[in-house]
Protein backbone atom coordinates (compact mmCIF):
# COMPACT_ATOMS: atom_id res chain seq x y z
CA UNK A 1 0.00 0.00 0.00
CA UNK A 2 1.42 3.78 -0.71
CA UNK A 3 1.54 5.69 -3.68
CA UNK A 4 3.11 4.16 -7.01
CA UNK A 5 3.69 4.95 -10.19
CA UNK A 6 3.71 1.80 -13.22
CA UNK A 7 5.34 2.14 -15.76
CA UNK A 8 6.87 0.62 -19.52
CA UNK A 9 8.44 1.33 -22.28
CA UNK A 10 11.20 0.58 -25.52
CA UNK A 11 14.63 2.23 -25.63
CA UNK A 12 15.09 4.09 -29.22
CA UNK A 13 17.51 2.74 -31.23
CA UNK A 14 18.97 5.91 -32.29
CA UNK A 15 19.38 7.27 -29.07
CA UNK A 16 22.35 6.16 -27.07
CA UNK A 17 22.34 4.41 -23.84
CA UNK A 18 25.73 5.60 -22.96
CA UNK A 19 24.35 9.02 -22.36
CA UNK A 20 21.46 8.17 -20.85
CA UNK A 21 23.09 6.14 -18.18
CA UNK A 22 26.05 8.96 -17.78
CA UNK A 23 22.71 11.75 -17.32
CA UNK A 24 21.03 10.04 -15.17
CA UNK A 25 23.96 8.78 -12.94
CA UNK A 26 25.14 12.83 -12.63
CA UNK A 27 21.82 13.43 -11.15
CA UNK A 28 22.21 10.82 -8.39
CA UNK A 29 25.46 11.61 -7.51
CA UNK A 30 24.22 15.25 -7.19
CA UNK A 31 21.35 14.52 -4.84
CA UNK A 32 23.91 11.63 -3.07
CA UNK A 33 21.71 8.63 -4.53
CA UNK A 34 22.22 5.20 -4.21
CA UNK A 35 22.64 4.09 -8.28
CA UNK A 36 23.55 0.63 -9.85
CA UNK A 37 24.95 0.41 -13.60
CA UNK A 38 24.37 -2.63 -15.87
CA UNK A 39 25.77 -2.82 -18.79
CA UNK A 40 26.20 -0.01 -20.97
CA UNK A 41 26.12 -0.71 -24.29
CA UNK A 42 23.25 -2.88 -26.19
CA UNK A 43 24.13 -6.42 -28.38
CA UNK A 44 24.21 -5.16 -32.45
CA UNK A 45 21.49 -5.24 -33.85
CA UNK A 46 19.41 -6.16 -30.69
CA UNK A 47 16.53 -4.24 -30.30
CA UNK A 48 13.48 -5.23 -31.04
CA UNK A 49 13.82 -8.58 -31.32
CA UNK A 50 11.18 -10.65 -29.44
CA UNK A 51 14.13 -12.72 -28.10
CA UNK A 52 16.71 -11.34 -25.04
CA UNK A 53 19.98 -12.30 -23.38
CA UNK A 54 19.89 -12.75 -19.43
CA UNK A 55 21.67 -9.53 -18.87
CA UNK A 56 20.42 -5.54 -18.22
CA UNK A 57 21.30 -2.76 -19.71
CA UNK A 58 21.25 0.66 -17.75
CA UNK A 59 20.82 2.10 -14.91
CA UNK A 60 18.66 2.05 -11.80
CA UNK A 61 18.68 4.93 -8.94
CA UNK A 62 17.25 5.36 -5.20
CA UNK A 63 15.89 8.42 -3.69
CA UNK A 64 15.62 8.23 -0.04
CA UNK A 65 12.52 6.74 1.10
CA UNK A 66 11.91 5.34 -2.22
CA UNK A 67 11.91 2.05 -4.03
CA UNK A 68 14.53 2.26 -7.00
CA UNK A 69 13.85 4.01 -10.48
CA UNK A 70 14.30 1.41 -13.31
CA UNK A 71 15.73 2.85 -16.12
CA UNK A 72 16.92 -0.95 -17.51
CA UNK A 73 16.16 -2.45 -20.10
CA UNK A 74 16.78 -6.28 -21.54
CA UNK A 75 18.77 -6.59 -25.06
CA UNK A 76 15.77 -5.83 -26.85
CA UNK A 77 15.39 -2.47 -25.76
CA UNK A 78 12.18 -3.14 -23.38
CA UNK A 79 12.25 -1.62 -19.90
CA UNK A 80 12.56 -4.43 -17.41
CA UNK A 81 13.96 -5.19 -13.76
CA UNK A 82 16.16 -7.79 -12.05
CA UNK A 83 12.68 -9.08 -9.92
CA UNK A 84 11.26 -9.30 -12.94
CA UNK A 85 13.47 -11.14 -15.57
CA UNK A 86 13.92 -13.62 -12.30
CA UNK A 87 10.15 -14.27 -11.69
CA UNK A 88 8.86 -13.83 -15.61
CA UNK A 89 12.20 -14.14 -17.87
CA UNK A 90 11.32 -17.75 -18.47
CA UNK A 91 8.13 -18.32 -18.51
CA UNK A 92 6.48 -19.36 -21.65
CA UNK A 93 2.81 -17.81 -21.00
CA UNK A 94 2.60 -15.03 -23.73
CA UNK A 95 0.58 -13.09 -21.01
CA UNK A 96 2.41 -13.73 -18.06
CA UNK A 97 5.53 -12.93 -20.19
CA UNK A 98 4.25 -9.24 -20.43
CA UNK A 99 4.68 -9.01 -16.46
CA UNK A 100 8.25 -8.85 -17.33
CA UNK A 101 7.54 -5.79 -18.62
CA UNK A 102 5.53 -3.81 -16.18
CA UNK A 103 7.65 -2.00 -13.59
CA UNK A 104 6.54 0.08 -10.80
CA UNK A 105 8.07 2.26 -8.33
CA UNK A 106 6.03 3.24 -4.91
CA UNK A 107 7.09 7.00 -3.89
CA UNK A 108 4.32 7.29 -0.90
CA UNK A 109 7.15 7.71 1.85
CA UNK A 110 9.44 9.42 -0.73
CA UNK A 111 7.27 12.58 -0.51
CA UNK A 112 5.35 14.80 -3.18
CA UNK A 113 8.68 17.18 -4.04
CA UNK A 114 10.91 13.48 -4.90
CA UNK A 115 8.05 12.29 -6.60
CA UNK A 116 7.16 15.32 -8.69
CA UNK A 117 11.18 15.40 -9.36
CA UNK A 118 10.66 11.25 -11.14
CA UNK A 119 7.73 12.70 -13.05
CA UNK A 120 9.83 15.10 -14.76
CA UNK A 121 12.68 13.15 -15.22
CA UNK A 122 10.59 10.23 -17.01
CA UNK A 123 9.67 13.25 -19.16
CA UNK A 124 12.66 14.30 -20.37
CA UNK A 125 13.47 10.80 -20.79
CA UNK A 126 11.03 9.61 -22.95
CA UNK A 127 11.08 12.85 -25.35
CA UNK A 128 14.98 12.06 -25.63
CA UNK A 129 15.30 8.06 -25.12
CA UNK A 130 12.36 6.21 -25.82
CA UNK A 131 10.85 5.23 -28.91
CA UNK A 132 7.34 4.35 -26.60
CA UNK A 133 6.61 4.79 -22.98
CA UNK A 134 3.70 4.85 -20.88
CA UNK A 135 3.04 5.98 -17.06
CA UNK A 136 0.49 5.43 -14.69
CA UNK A 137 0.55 7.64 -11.82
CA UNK A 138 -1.20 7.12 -8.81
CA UNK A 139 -0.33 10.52 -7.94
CA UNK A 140 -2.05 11.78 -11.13
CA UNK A 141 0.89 14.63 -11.69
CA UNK A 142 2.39 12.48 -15.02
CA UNK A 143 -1.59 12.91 -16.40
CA UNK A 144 -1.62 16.57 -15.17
CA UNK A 145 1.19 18.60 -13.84
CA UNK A 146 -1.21 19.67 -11.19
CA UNK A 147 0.61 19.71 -7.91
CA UNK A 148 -2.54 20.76 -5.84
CA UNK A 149 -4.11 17.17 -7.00
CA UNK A 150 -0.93 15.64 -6.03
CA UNK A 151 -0.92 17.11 -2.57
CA UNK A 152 -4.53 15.98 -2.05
CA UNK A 153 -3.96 12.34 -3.26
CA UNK A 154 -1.25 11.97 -1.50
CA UNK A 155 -2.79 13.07 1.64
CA UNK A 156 -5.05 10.64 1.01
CA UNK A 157 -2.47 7.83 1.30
CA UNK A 158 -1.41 9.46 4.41
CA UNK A 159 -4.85 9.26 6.16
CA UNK A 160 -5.66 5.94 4.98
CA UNK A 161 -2.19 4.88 6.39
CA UNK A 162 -2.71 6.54 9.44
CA UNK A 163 -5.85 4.73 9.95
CA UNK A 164 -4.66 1.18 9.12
CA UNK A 165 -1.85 2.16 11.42
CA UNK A 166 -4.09 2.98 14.42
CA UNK A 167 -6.14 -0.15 13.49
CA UNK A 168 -2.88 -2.47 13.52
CA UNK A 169 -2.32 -1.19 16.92
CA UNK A 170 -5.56 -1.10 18.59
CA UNK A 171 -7.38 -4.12 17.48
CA UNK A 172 -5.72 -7.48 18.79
CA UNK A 173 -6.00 -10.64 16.51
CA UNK A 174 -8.07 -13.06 17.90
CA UNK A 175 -6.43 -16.14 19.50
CA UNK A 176 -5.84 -18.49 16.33
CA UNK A 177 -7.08 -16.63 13.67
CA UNK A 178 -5.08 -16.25 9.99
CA UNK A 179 -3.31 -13.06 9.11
CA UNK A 180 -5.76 -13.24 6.19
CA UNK A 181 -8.73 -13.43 8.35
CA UNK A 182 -7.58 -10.29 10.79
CA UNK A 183 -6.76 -7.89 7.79
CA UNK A 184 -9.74 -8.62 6.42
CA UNK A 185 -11.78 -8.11 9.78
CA UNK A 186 -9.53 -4.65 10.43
CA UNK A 187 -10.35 -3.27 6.84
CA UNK A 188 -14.26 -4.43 6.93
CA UNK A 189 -14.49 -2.26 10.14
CA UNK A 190 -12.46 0.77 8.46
CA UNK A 191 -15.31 0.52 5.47
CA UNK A 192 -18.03 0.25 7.49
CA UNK A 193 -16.37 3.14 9.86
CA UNK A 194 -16.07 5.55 7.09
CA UNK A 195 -20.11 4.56 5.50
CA UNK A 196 -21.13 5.88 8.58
């Protein structure tokens, strides 16, 4: 739970990844960022093919408070992460393959001015790197660049947080009775708290 963005996307062929990975790794040195390289240059003739090698390409980055930024990519130029190619790389389920794909990156505890900052960067990325990309932002800033939405959805998060929190700390789980069973009592009495 906590405010995520999802994201995906293909590396342009023209652009170089060199320079990508040399931008983006100035930025977190500047801000004092945890960062990871992979390699830096793609296989000839690589992207786009539907097939890949076991290796990334790129770069990845940490904000404090934040789950890494994937900016990596496998040899055929689609965004992807080491969780990922481990769970999905070899699975032969045409839909389950495109989980490899799909990459996400919660900000919640990051805060609004870090997350607004990853918005902005994808944007300059994908004008300048990607051949396609797409975003889905929790947050709603990539969709509108409107920071007083952003402020309220994230507050949102915070309150329903807050509550769960309480909740967690208040309400004792009944003598044998599954984790399953006590979430789903605590966030039944939260719902039927707030139709009140």
């Amino acid at each position: 739970m906590g405010l995520t963005i999802h994201y995906n996307g293909k590396f342009n062929p023209a652009a170089s990844l060199p320079e990508m990975i040399e931008e983006v790794k100035d930025i977190a040195e500047i801000n004092k960022w945890k960062y990871h390289i992979y390699e830096t240059e793609f296989p000839k003739d690589s992207i786009g093919k539907e097939s890949y090698s076991d290796n990334l390409y790129g770069i990845i980055f940490i904000p404090p408070n934040c789950e890494p930024v994937y900016l990596s990519f496998l040899s055929n130029g689609r965004m992807a992460s080491e969780h990922g190619l481990q769970f999905w790389g070899n699975s032969q389920d045409k839909k389950e393959k495109e989980y490899l794909y799909m990459l996400s990156t919660k900000t919640q505890f990051a805060g609004r001015e870090i997350h607004k900052w990853i918005i902005h960067l994808f944007k300059y990325l994908k004008g300048k790197y990607f051949s396609e990309f797409n975003m889905f932002d929790e947050g709603k800033y990539w969709e509108t660049n409107d920071e007083k939405l952003l402020n309220e959805i994230f507050q949102r998060y915070e309150n329903a947080l807050d509550i769960l929190g309480t909740a967690l700390e208040n309400i004792p789980r009944d003598r044998g009775e599954s984790f399953e069973k006590y979430f789903e009592r605590i966030l039944k009495g939260i719902n039927d708290k707030n139709k009140k």
